[in-house]
Protein backbone atom coordinates (compact mmCIF):
# COMPACT_ATOMS: atom_id res chain seq x y z
CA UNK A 1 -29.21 7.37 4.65
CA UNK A 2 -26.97 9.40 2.35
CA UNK A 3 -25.23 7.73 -0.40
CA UNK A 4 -23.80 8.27 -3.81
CA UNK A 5 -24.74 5.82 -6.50
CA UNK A 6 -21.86 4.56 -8.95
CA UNK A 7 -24.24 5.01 -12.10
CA UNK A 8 -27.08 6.77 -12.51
CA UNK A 9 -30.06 4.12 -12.81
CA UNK A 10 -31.73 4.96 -9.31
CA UNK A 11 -34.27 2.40 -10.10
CA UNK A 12 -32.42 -0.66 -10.26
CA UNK A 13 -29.47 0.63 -8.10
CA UNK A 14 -27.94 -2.83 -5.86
CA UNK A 15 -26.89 -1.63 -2.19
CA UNK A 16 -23.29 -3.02 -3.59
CA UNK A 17 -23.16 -0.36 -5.77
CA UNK A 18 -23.55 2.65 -3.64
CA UNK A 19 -20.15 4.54 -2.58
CA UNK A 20 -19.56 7.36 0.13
CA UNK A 21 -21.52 10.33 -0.20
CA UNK A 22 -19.99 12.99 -2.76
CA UNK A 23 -17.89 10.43 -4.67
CA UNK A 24 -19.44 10.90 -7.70
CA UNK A 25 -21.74 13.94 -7.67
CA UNK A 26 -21.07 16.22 -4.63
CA UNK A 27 -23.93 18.74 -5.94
CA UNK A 28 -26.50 16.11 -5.81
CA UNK A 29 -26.09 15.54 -2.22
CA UNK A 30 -25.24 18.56 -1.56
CA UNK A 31 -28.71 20.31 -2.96
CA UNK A 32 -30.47 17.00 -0.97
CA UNK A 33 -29.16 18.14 2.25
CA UNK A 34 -29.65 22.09 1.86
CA UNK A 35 -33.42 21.57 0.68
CA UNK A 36 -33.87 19.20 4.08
CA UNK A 37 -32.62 22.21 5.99
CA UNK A 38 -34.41 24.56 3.76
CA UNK A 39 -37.91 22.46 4.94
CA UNK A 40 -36.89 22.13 8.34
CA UNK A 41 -35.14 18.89 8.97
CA UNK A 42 -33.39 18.12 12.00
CA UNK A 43 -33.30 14.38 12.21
CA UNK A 44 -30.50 12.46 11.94
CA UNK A 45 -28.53 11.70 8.90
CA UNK A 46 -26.11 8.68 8.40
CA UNK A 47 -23.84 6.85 6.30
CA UNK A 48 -24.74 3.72 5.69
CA UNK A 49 -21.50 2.11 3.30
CA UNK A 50 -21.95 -2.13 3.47
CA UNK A 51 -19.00 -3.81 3.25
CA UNK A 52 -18.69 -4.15 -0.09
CA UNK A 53 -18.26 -0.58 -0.44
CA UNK A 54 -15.27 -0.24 -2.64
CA UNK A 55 -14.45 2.94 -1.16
CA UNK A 56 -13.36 1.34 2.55
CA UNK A 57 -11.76 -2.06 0.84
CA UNK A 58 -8.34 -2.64 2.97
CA UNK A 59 -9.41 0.23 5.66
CA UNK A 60 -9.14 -0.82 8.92
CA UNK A 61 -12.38 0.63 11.25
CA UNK A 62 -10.91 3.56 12.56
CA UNK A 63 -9.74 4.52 9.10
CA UNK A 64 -13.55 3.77 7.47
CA UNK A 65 -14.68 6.00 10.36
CA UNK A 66 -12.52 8.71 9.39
CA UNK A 67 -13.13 8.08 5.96
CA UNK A 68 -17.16 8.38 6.10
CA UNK A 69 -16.41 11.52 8.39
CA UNK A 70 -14.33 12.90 5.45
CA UNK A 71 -17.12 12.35 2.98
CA UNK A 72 -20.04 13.92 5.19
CA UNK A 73 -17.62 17.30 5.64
CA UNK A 74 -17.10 17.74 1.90
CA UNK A 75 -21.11 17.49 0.97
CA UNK A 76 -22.55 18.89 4.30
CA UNK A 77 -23.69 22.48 3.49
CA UNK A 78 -22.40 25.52 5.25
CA UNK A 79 -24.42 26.41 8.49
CA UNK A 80 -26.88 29.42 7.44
CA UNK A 81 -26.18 33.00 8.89
């Protein structure tokens, strides 16, 4: 599950508090996802925003699909050559 957190305490991070990949540190996730590649990984990788997530507030489905789609393009790392 990718996710950005709102502040930087990891350890006492509430699932309320996460937001859409890339919102607040696009190089984090970025560097998460090109060292899975890097090692190999080709599982699955979701979004998992609860509905809380400030980011989707007022968006009806199809626009929190398109939204989480959004997010995933601007972090996911460019294919290798």
């Amino acid at each position: 599950h990718l996710a950005d957190p709102a502040r930087g305490d990891r350890q006492t991070l509430r699932d309320v508090e996460r937001s859409l990949p890339g919102e607040f540190s696009s190089t984090r996730v970025r560097s998460i996802l090109a060292a899975l590649a890097r090692h190999g990984y080709d599982g699955p990788v979701t979004v998992e925003p609860l509905s809380r997530c400030r980011s989707l507030e007022g968006l009806d489905p199809l626009q929190r699909a398109r939204k989480v789609r959004e997010a995933l393009r601007r972090v996911w790392p460019p294919a290798p050559p």
